[in-house]
PDB file of N, CA and C in Angstrom:
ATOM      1  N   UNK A   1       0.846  -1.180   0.000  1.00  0.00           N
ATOM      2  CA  UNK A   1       0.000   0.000   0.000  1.00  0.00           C
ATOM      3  C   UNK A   1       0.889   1.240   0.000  1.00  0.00           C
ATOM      4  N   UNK A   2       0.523   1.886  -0.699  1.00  0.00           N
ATOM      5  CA  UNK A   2       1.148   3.560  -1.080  1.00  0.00           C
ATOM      6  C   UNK A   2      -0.121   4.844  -0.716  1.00  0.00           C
ATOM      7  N   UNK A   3       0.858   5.838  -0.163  1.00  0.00           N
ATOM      8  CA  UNK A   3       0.247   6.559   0.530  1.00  0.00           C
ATOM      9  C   UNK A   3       0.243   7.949  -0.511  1.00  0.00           C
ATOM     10  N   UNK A   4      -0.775   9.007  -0.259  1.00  0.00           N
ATOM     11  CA  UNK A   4      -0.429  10.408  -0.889  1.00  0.00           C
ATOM     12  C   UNK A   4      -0.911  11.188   0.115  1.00  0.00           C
ATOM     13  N   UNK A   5      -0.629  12.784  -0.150  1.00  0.00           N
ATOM     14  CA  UNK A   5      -1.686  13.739   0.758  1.00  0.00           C
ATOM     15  C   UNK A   5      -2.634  14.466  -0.968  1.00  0.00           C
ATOM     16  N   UNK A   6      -3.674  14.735  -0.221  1.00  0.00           N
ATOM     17  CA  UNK A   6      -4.675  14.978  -1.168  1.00  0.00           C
ATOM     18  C   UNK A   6      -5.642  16.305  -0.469  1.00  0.00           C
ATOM     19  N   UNK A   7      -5.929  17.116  -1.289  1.00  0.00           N
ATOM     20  CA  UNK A   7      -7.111  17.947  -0.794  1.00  0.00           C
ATOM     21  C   UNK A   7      -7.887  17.367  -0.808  1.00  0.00           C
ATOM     22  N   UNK A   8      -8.859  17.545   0.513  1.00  0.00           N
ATOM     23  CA  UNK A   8     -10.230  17.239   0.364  1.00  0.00           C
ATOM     24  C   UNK A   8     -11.285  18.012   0.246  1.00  0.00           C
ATOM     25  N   UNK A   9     -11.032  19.173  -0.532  1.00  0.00           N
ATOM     26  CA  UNK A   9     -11.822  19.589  -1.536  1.00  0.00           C
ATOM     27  C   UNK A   9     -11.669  19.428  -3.232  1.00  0.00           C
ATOM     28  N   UNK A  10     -10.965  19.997  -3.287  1.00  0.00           N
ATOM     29  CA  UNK A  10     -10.376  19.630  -5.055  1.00  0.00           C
ATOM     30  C   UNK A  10     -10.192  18.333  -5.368  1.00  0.00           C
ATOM     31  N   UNK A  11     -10.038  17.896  -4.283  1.00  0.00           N
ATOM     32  CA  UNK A  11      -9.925  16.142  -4.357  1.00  0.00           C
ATOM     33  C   UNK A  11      -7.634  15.694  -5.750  1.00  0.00           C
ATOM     34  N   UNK A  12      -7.185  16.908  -5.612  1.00  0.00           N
ATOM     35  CA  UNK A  12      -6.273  16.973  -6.312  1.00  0.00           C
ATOM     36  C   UNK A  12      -4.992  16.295  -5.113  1.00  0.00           C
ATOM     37  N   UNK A  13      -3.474  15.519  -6.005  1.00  0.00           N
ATOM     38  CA  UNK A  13      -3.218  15.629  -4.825  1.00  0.00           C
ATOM     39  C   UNK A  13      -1.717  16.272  -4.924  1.00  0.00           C
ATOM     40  N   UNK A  14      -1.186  16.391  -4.103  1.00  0.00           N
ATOM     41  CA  UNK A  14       0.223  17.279  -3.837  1.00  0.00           C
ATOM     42  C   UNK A  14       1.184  16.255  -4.207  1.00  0.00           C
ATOM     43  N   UNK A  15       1.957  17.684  -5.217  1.00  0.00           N
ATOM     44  CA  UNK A  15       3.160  17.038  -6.231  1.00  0.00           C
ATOM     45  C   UNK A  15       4.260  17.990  -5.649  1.00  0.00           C
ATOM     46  N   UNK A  16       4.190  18.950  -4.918  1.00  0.00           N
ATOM     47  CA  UNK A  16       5.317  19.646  -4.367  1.00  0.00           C
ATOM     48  C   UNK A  16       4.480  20.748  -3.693  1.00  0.00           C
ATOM     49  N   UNK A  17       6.018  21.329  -3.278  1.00  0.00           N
ATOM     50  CA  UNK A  17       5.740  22.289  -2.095  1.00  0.00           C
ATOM     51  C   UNK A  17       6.165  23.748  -2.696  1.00  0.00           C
ATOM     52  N   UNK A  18       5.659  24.909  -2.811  1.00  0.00           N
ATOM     53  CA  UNK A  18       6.923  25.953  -2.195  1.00  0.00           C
ATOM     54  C   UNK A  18       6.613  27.347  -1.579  1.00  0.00           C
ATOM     55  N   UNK A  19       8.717  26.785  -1.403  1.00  0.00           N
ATOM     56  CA  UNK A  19       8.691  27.564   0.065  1.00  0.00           C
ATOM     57  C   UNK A  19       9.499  28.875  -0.114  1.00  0.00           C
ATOM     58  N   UNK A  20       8.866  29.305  -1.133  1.00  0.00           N
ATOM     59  CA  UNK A  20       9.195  30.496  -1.010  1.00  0.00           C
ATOM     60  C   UNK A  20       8.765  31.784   0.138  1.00  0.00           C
ATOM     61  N   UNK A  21       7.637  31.170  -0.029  1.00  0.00           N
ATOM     62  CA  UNK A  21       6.602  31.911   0.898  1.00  0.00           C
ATOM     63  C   UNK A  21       7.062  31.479   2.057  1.00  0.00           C
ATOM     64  N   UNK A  22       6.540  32.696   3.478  1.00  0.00           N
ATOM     65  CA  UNK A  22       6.800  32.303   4.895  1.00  0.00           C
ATOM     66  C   UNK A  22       5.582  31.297   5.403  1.00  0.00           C
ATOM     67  N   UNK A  23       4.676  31.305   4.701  1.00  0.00           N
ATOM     68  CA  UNK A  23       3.407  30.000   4.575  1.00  0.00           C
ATOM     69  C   UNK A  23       3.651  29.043   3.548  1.00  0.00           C
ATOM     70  N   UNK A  24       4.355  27.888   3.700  1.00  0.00           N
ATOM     71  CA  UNK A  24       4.328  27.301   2.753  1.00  0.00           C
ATOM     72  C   UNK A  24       3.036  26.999   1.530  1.00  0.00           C
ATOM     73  N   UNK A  25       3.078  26.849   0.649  1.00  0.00           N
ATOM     74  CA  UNK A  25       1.774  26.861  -0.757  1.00  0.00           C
ATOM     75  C   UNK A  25       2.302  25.460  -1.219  1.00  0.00           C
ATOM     76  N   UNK A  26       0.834  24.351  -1.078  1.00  0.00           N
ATOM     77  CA  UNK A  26       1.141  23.432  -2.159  1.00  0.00           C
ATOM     78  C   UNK A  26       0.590  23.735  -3.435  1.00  0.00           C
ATOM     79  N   UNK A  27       1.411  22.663  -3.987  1.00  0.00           N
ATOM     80  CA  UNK A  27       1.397  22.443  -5.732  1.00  0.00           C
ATOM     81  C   UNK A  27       0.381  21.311  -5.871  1.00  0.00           C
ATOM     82  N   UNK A  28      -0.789  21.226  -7.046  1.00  0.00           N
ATOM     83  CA  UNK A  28      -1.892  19.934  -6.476  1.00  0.00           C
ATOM     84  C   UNK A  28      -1.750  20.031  -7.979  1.00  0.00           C
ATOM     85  N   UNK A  29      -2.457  18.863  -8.089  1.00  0.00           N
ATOM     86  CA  UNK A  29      -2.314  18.361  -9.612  1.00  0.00           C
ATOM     87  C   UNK A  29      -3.626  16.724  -9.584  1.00  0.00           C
ATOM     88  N   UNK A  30      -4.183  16.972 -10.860  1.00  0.00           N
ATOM     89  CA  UNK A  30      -4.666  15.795 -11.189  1.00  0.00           C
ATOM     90  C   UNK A  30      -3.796  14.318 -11.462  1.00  0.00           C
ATOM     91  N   UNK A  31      -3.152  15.184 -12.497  1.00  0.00           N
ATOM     92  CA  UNK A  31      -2.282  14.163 -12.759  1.00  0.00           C
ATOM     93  C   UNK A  31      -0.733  13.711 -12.280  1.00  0.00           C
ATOM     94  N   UNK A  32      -0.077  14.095 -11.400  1.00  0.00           N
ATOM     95  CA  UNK A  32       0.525  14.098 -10.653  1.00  0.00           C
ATOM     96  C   UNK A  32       0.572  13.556  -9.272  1.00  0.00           C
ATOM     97  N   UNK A  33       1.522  13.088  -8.483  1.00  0.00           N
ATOM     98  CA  UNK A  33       0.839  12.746  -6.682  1.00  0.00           C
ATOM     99  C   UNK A  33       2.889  12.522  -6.269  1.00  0.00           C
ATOM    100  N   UNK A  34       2.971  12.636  -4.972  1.00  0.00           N
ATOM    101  CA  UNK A  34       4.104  12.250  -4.270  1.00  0.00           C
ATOM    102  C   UNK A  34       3.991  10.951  -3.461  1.00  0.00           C
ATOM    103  N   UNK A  35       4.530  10.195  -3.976  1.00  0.00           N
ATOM    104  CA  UNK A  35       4.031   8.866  -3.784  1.00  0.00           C
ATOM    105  C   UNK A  35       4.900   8.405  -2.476  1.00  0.00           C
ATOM    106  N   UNK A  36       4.488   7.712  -1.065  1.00  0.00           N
ATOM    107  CA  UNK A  36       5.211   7.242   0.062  1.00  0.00           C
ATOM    108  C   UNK A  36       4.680   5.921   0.455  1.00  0.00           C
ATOM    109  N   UNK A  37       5.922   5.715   0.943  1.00  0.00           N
ATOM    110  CA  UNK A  37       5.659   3.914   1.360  1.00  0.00           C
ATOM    111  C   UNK A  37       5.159   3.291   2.296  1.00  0.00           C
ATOM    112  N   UNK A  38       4.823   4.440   2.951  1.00  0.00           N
ATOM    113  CA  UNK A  38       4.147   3.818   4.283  1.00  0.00           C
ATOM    114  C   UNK A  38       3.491   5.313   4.811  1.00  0.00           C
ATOM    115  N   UNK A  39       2.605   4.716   5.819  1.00  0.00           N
ATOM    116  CA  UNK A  39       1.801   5.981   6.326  1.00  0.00           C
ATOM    117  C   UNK A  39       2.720   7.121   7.603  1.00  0.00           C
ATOM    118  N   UNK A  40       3.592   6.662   7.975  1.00  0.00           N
ATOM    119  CA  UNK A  40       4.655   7.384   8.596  1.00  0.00           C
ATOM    120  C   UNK A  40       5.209   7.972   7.664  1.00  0.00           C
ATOM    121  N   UNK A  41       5.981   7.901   6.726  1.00  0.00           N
ATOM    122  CA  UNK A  41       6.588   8.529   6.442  1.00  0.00           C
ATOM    123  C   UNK A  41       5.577   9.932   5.390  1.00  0.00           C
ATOM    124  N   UNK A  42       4.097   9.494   4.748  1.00  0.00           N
ATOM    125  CA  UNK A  42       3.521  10.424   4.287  1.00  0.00           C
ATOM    126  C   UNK A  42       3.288  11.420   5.577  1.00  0.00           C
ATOM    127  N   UNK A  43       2.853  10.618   6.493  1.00  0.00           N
ATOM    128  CA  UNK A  43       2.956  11.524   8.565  1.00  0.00           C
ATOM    129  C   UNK A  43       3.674  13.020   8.076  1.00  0.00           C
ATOM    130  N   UNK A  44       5.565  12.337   7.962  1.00  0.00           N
ATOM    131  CA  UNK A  44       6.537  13.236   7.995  1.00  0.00           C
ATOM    132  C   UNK A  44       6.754  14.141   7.461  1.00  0.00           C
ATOM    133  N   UNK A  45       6.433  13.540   6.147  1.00  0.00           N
ATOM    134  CA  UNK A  45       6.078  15.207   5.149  1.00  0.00           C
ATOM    135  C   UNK A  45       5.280  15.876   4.839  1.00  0.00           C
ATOM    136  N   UNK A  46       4.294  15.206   5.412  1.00  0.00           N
ATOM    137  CA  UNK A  46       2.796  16.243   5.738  1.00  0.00           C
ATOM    138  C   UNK A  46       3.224  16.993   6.958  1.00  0.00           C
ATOM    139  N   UNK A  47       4.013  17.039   7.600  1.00  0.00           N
ATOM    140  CA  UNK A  47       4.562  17.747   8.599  1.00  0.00           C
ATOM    141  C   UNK A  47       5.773  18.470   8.261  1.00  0.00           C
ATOM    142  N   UNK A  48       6.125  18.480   7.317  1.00  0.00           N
ATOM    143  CA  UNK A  48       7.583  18.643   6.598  1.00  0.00           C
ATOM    144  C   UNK A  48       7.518  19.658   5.947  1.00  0.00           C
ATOM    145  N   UNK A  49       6.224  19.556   5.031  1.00  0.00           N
ATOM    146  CA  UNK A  49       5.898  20.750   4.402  1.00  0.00           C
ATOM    147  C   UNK A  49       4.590  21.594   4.735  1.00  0.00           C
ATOM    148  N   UNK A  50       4.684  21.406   6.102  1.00  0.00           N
ATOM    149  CA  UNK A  50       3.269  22.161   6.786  1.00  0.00           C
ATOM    150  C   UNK A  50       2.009  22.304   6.023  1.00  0.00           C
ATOM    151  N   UNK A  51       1.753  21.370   6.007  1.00  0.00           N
ATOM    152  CA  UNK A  51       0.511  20.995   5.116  1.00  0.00           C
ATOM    153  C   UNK A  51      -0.747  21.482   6.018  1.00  0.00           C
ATOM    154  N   UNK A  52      -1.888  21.595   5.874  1.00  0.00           N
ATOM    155  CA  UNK A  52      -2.787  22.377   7.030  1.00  0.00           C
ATOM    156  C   UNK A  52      -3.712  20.888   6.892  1.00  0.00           C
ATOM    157  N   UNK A  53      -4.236  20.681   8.469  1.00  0.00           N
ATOM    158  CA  UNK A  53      -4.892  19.113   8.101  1.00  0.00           C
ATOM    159  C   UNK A  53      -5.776  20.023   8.085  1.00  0.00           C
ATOM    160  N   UNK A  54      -6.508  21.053   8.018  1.00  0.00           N
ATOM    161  CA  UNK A  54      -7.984  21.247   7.505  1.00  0.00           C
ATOM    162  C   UNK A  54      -8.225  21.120   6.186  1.00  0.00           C
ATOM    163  N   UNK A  55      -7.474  21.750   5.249  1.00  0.00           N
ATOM    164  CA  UNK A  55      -7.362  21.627   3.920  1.00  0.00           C
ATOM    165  C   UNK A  55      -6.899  20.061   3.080  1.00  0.00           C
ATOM    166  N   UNK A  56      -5.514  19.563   3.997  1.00  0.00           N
ATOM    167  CA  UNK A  56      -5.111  18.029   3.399  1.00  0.00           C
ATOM    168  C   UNK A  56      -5.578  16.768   4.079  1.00  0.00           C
ATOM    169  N   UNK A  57      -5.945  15.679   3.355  1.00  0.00           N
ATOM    170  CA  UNK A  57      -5.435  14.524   4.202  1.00  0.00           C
ATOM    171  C   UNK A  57      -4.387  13.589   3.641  1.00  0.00           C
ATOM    172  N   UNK A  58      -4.181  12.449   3.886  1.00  0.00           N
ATOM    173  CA  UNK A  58      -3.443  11.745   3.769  1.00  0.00           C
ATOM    174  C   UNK A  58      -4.212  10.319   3.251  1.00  0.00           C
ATOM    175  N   UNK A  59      -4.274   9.482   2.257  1.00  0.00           N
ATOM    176  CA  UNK A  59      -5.070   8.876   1.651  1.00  0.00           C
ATOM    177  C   UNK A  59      -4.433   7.674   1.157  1.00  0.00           C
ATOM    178  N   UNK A  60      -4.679   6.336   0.906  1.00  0.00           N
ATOM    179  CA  UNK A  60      -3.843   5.254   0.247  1.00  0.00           C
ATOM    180  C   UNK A  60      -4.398   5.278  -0.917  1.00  0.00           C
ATOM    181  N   UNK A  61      -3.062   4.978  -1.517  1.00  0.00           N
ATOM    182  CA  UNK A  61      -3.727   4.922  -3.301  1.00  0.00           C
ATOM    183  C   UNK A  61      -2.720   3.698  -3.818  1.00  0.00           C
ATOM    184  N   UNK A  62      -3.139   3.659  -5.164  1.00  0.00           N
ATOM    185  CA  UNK A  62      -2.680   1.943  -6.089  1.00  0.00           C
ATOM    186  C   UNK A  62      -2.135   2.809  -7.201  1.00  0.00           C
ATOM    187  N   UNK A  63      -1.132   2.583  -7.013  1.00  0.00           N
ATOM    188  CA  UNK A  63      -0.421   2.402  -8.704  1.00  0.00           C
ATOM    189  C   UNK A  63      -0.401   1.070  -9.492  1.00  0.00           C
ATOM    190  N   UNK A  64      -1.048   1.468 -10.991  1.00  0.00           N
ATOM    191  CA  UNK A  64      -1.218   0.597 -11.971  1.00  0.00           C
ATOM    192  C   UNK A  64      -0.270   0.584 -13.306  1.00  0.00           C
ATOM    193  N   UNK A  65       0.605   0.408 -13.555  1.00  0.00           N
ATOM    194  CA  UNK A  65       1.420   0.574 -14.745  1.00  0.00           C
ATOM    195  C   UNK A  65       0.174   0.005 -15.599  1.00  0.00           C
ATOM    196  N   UNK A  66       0.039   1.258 -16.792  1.00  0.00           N
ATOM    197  CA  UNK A  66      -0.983   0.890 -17.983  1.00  0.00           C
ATOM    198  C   UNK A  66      -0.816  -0.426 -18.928  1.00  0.00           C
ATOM    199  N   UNK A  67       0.399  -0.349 -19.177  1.00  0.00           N
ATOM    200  CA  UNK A  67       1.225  -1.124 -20.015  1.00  0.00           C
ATOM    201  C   UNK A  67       0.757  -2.997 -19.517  1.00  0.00           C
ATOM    202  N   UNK A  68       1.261  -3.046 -18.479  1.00  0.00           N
ATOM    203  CA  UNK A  68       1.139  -4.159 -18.125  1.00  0.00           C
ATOM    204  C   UNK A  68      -0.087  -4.596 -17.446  1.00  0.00           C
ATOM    205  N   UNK A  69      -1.020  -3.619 -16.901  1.00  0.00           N
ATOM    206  CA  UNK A  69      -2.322  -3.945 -16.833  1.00  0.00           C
ATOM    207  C   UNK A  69      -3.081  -4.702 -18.118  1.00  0.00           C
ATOM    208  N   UNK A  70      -2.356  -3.704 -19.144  1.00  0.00           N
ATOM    209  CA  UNK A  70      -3.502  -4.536 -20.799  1.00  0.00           C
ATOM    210  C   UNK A  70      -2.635  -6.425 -20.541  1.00  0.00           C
ATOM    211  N   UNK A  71      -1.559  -6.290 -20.403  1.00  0.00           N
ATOM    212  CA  UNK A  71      -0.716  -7.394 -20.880  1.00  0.00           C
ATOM    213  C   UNK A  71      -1.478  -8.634 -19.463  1.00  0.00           C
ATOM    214  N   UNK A  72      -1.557  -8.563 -18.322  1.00  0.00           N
ATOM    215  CA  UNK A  72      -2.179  -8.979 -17.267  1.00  0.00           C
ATOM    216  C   UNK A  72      -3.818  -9.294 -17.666  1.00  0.00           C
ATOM    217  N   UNK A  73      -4.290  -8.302 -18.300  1.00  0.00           N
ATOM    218  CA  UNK A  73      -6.002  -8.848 -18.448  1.00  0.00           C
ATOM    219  C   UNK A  73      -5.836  -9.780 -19.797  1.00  0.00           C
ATOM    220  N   UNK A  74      -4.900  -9.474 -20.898  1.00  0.00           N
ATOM    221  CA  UNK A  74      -5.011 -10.413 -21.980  1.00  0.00           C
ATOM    222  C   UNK A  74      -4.306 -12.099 -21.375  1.00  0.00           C
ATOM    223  N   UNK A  75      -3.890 -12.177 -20.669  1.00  0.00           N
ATOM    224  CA  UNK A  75      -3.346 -13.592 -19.925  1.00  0.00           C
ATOM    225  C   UNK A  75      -4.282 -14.284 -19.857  1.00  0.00           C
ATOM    226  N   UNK A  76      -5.179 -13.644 -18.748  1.00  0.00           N
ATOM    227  CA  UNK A  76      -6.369 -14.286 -18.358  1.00  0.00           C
ATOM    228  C   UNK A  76      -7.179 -15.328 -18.913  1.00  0.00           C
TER     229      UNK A  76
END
């Protein structure tokens, strides 16, 4: 299981941070996500990059390589 942080409004999820600003601003994206291996460590950088838990959560998601999904259902 793989973890992301995601708005839960836009439902988009965070591909970076920046810190330019003295408030950090995420970067959200459809197609995009920062992918972590465990739920601690998404923890850390949802804390890392001061993410606001009103605005983010933290969510498990599946990666599917396209490629080998077609090649996996034609086996069958």
């Amino acid at each position: 299981m793989m973890y992301a942080i995601r708005h839960t409004r836009t439902k988009k999820f965070v591909y970076g941070t920046d810190k330019r600003y003295s408030k950090f601003r995420q970067r959200t994206s459809d197609e995009q996500a920062l992918l972590f291996e465990s739920y601690f460590t998404a923890h850390v950088a949802f804390n890392d990059r001061r993410v606001s838990n009103k605005l983010y959560e933290i969510v498990p998601v599946e990666l599917i390589v396209k490629g080998e999904e077609r090649e996996h259902e034609s086996s069958n």
